[in-house]
C-alpha atoms as a PDB file:
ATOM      1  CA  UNK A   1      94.419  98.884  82.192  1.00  0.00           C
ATOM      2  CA  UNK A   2      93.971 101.999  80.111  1.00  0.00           C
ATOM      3  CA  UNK A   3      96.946 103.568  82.751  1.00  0.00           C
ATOM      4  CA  UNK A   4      99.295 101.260  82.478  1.00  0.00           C
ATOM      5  CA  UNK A   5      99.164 100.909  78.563  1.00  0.00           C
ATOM      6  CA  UNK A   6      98.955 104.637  78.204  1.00  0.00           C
ATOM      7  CA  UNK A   7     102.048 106.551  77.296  1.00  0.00           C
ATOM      8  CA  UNK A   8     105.560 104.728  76.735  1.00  0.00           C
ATOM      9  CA  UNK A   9     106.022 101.811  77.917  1.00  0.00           C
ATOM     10  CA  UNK A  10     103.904  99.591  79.409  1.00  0.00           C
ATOM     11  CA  UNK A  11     103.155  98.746  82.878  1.00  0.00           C
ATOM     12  CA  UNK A  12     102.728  94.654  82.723  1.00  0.00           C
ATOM     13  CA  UNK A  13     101.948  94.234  86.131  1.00  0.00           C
ATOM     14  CA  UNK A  14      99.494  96.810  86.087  1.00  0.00           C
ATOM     15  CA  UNK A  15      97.028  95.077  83.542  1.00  0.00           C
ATOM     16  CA  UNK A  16      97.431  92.191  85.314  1.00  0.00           C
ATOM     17  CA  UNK A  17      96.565  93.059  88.621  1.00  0.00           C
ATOM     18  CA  UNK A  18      93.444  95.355  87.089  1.00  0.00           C
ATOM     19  CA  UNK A  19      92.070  92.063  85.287  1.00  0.00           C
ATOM     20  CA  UNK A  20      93.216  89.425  87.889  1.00  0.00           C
ATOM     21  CA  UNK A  21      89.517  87.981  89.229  1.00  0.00           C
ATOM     22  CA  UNK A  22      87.357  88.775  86.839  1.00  0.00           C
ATOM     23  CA  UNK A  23      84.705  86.471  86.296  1.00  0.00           C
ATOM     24  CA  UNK A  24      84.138  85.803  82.513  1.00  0.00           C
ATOM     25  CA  UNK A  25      80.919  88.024  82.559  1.00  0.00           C
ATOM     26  CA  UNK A  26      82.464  90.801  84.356  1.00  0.00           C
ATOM     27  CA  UNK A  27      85.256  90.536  81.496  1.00  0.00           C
ATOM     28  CA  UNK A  28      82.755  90.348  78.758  1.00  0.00           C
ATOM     29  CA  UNK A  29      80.871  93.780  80.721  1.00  0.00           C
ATOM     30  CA  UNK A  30      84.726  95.826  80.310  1.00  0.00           C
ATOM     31  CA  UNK A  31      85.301  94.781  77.196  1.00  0.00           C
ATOM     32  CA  UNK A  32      82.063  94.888  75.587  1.00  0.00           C
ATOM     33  CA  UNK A  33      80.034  97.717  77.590  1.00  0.00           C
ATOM     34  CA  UNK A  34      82.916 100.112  79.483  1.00  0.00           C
ATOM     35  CA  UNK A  35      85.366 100.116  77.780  1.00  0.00           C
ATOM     36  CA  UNK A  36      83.908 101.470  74.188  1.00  0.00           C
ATOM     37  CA  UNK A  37      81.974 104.098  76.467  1.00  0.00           C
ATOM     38  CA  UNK A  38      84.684 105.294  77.932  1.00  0.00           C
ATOM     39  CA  UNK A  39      87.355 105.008  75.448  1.00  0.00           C
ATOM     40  CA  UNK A  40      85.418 105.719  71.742  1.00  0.00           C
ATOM     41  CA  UNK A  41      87.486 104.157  68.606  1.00  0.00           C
ATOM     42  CA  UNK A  42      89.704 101.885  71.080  1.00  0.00           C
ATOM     43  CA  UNK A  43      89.249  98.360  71.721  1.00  0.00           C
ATOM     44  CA  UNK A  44      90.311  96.760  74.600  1.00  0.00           C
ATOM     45  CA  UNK A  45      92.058  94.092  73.496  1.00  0.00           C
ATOM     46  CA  UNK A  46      93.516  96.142  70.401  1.00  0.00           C
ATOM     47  CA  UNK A  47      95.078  98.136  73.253  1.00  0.00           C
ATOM     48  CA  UNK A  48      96.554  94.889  74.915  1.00  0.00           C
ATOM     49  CA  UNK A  49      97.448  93.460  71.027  1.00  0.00           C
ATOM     50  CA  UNK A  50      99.363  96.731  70.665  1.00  0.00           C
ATOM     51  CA  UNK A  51     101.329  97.246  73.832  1.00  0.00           C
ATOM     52  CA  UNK A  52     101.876  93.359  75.060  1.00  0.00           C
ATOM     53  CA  UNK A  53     104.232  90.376  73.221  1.00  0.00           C
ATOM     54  CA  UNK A  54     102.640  86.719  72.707  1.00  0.00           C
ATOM     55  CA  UNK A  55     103.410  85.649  76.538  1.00  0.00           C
ATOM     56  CA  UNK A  56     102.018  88.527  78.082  1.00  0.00           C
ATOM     57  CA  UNK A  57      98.925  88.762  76.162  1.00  0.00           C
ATOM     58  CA  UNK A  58      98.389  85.279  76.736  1.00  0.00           C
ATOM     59  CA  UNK A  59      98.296  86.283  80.693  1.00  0.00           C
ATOM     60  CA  UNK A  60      95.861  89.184  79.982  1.00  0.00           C
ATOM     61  CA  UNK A  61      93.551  87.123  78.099  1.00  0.00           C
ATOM     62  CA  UNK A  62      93.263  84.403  80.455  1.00  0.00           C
ATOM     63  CA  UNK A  63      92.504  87.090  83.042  1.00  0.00           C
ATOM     64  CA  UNK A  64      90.116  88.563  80.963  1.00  0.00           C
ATOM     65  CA  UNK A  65      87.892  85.926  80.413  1.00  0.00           C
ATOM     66  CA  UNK A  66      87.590  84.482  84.019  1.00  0.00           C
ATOM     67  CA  UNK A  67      90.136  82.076  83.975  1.00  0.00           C
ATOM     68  CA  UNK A  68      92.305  83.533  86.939  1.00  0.00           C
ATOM     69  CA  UNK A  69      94.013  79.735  87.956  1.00  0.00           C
ATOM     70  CA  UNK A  70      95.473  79.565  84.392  1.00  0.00           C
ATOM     71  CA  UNK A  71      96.470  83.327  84.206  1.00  0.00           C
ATOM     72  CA  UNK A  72      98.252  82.842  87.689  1.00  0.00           C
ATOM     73  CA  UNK A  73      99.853  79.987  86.685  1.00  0.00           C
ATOM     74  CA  UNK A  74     101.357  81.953  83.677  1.00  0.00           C
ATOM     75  CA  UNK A  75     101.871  85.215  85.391  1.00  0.00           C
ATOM     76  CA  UNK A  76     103.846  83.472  88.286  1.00  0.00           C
ATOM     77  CA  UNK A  77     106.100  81.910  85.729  1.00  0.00           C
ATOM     78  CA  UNK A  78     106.394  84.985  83.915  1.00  0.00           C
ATOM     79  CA  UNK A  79     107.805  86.408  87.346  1.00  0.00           C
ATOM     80  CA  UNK A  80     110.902  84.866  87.061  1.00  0.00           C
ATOM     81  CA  UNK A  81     114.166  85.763  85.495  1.00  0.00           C
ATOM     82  CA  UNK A  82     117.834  84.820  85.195  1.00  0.00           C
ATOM     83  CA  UNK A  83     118.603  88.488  86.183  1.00  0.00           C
ATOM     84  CA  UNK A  84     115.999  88.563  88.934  1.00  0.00           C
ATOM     85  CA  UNK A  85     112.469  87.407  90.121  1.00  0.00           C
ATOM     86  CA  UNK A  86     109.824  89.920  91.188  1.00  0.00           C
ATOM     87  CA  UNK A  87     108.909  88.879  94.578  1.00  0.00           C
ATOM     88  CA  UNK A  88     106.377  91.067  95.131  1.00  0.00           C
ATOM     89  CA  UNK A  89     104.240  90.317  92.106  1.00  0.00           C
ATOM     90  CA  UNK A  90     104.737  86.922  93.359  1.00  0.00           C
ATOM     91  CA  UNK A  91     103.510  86.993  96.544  1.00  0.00           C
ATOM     92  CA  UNK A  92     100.743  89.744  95.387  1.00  0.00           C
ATOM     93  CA  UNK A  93      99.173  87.008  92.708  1.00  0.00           C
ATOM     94  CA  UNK A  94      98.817  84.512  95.414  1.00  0.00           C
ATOM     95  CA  UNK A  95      97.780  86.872  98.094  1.00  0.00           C
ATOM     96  CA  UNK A  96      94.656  87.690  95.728  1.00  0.00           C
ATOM     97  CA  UNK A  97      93.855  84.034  94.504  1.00  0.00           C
ATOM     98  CA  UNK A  98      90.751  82.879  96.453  1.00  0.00           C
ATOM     99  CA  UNK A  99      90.852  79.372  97.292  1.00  0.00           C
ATOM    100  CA  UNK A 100      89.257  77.542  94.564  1.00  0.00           C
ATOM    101  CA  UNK A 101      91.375  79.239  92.178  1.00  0.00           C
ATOM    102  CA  UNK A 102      94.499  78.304  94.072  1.00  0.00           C
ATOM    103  CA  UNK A 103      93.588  75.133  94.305  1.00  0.00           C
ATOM    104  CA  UNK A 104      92.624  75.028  90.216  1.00  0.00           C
ATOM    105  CA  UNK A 105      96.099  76.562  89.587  1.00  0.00           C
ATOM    106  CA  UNK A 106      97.637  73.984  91.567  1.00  0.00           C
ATOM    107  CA  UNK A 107      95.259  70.752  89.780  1.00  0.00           C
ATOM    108  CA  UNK A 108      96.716  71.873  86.391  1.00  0.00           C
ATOM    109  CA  UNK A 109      99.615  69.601  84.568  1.00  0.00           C
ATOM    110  CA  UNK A 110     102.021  72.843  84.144  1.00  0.00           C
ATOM    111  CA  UNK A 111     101.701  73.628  88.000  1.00  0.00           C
ATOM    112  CA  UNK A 112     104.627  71.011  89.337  1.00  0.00           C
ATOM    113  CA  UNK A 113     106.911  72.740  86.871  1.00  0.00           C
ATOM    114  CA  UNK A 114     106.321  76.370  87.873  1.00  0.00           C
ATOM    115  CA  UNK A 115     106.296  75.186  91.232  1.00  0.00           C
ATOM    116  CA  UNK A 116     109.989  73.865  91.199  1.00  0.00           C
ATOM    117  CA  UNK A 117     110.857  77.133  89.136  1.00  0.00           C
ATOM    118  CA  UNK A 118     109.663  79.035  92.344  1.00  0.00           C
ATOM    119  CA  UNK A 119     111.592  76.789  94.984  1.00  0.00           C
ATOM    120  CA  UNK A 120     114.678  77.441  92.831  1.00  0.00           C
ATOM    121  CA  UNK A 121     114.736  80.793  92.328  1.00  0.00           C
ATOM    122  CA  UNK A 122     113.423  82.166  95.780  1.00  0.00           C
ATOM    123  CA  UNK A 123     114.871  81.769  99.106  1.00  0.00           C
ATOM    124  CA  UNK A 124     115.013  82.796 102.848  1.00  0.00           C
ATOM    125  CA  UNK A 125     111.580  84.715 103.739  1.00  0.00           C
ATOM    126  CA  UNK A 126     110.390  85.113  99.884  1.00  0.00           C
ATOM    127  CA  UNK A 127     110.035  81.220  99.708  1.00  0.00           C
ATOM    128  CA  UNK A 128     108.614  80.255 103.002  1.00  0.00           C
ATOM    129  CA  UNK A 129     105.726  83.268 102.432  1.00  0.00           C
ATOM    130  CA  UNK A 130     105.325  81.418  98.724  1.00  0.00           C
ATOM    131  CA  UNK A 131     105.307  78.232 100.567  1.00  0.00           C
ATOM    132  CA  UNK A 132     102.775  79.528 103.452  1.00  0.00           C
ATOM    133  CA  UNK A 133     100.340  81.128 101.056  1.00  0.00           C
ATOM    134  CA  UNK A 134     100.264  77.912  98.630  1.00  0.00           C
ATOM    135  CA  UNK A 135      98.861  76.252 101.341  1.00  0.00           C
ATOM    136  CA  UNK A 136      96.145  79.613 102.226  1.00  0.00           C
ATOM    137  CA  UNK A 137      97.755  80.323 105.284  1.00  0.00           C
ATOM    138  CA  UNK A 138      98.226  84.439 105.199  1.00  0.00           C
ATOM    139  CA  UNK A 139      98.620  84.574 108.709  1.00  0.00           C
ATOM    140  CA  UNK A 140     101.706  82.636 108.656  1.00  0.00           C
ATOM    141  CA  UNK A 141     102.747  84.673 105.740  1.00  0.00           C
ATOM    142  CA  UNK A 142     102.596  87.807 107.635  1.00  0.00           C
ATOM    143  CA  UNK A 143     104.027  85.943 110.744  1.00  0.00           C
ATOM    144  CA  UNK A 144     107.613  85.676 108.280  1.00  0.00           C
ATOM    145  CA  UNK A 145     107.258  89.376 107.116  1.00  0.00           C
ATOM    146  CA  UNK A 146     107.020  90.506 110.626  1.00  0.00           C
ATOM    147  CA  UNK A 147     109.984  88.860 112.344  1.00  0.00           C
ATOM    148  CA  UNK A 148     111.743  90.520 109.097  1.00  0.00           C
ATOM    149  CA  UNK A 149     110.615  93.466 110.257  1.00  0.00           C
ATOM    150  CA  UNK A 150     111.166  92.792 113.833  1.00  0.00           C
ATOM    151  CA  UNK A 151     114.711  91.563 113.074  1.00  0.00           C
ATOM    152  CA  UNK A 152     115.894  94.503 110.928  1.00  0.00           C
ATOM    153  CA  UNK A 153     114.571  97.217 113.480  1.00  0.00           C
ATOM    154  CA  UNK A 154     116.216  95.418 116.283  1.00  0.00           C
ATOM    155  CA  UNK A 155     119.701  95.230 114.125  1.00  0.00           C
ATOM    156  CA  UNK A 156     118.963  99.102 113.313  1.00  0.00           C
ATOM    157  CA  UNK A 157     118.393  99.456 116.836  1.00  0.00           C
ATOM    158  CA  UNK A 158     115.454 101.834 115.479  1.00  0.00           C
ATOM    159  CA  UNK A 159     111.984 102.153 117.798  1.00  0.00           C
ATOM    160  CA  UNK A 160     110.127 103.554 115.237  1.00  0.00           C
ATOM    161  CA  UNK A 161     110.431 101.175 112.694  1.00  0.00           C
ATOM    162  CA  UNK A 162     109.224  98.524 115.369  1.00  0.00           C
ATOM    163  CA  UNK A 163     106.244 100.307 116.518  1.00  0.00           C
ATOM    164  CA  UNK A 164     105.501 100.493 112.838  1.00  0.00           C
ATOM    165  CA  UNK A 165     106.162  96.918 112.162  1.00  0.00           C
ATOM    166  CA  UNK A 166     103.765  95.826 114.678  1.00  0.00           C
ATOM    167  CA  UNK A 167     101.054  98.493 113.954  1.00  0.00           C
ATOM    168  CA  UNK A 168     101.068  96.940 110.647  1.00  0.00           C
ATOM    169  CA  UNK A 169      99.782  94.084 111.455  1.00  0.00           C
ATOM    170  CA  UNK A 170      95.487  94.034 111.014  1.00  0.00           C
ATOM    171  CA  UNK A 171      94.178  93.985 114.754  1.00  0.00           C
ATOM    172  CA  UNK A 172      91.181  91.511 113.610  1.00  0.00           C
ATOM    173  CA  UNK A 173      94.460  89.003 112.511  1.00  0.00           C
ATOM    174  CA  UNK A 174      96.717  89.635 115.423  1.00  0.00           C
ATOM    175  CA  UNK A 175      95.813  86.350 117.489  1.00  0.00           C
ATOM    176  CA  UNK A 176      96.098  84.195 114.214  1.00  0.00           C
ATOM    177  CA  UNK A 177      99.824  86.133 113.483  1.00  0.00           C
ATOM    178  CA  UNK A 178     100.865  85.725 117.077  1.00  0.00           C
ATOM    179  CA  UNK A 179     100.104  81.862 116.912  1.00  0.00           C
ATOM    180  CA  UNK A 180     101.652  81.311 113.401  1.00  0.00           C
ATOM    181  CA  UNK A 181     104.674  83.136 115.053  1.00  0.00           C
ATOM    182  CA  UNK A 182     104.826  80.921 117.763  1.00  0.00           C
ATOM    183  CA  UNK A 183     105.021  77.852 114.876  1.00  0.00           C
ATOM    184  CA  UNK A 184     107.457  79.097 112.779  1.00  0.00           C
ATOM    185  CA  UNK A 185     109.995  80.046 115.706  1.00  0.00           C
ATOM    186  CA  UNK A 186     109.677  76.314 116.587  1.00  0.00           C
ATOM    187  CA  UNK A 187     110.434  74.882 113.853  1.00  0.00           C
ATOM    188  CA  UNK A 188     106.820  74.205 111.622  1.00  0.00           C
ATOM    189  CA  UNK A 189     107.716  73.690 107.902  1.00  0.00           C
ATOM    190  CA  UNK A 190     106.073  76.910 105.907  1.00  0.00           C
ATOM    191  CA  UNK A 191     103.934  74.582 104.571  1.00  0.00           C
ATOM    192  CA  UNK A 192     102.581  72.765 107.113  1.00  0.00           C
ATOM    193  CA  UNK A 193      98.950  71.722 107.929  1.00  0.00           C
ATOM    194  CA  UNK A 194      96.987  70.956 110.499  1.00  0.00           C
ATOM    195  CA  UNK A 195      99.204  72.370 113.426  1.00  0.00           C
ATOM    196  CA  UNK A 196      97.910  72.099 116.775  1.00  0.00           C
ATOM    197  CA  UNK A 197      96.510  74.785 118.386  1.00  0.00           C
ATOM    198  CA  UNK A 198      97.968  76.904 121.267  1.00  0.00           C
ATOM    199  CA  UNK A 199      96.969  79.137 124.265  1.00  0.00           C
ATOM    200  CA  UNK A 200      96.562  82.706 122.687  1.00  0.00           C
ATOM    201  CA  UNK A 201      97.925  84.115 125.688  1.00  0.00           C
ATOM    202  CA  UNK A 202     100.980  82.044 125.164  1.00  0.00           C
ATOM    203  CA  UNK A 203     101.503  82.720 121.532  1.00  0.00           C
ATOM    204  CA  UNK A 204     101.002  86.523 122.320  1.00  0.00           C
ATOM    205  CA  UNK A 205     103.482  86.145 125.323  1.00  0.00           C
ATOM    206  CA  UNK A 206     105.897  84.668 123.062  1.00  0.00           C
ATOM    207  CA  UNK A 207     105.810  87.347 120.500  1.00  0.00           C
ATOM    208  CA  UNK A 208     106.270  89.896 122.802  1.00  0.00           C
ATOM    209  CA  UNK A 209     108.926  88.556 124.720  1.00  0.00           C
ATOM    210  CA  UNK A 210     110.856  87.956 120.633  1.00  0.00           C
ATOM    211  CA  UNK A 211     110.276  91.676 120.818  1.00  0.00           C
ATOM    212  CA  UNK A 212     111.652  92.716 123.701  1.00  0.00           C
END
């Protein structure tokens, strides 16, 4: 936090994504206990007052005192513009969210809103990761970045960046990847549930032979 306030200018994303999971007592611990020890005569939330408008202090402080659905909820909405939305931020929030903050962020009132903002502003692979990772399903999520990656090394006609593409992938998550591939090349919604399992050897088959 103390980086990304520091000099000029000031590094929203990086306070956020320092304070995003905090419970309320490990919140109460920084500010309270680590913070003055480490930075004598500074506060830590006279550093966010200072460096942060009304919206973005709003996101800190719900961060800061445990209340991660809320400041997900607010950061996501902050993530979009008319001259541009910051995908990555947006699938990095909901990457991080465990479950039953996910599904908090989703119970609130102000969710449906944010929700349509997000199907209206992304599109292609941005919204069906947004889509896959609203419902928890990571796997599928990295199933869409790697036939990106797949698809532009194959365009670039480029080895390397293919080998890297698939090395990228974590071995332990491989099998659920290569079955969530398998889905999305026929046809599942990114936001579908309860799919049917398949034969791993089929769903690996399949990937390789979209490789090759």
């Amino acid at each position: 936090v103390y980086s990304a306030c520091a000099g000029m200018g000031t590094d929203e994303n990086g306070v956020y994504n320092a304070l995003r999971g905090l419970t309320s007592i490990q919140g109460q611990a920084l500010e309270t206990v680590v913070w003055g020890r480490l930075f004598r005569g500074n506060t830590l939330r006279g550093t966010i007052d200072d460096d942060m408008n009304d919206d973005e202090k709003k996101i800190a402080y719900a961060y800061l005192g445990g209340n991660t659905a809320l400041g997900a909820r607010l950061e996501l909405d902050s993530t979009m513009h008319w001259y541009g939305d910051d995908e990555a931020q947006i699938e990095k929030i909901l990457r991080e969210l465990s479950p039953e903050d996910r599904a908090a962020m989703m119970a609130q009132p102000e969710w449906q809103a944010v929700h349509d903002r997000l199907k209206d502003n992304l599109g292609g692979t941005d919204l069906n990761v947004t889509e896959a990772l609203l419902v928890g399903n990571a796997a599928r999520a990295d199933a869409y970045r790697l036939k990106d990656s797949i698809d532009e090394a194959r365009r670039s006609s480029d080895p390397d960046a293919l080998h890297k593409a698939l090395e990228g992938v974590d071995p332990a998550q491989m099998a659920a990847v290569q079955h969530e591939f398998h889905n999305i090349q026929n046809g599942e919604k990114p936001d579908a549930t309860n799919v049917a399992p398949i034969d791993p050897a089929t769903a690996a088959r399949d990937l390789g032979d979209y490789v090759l």
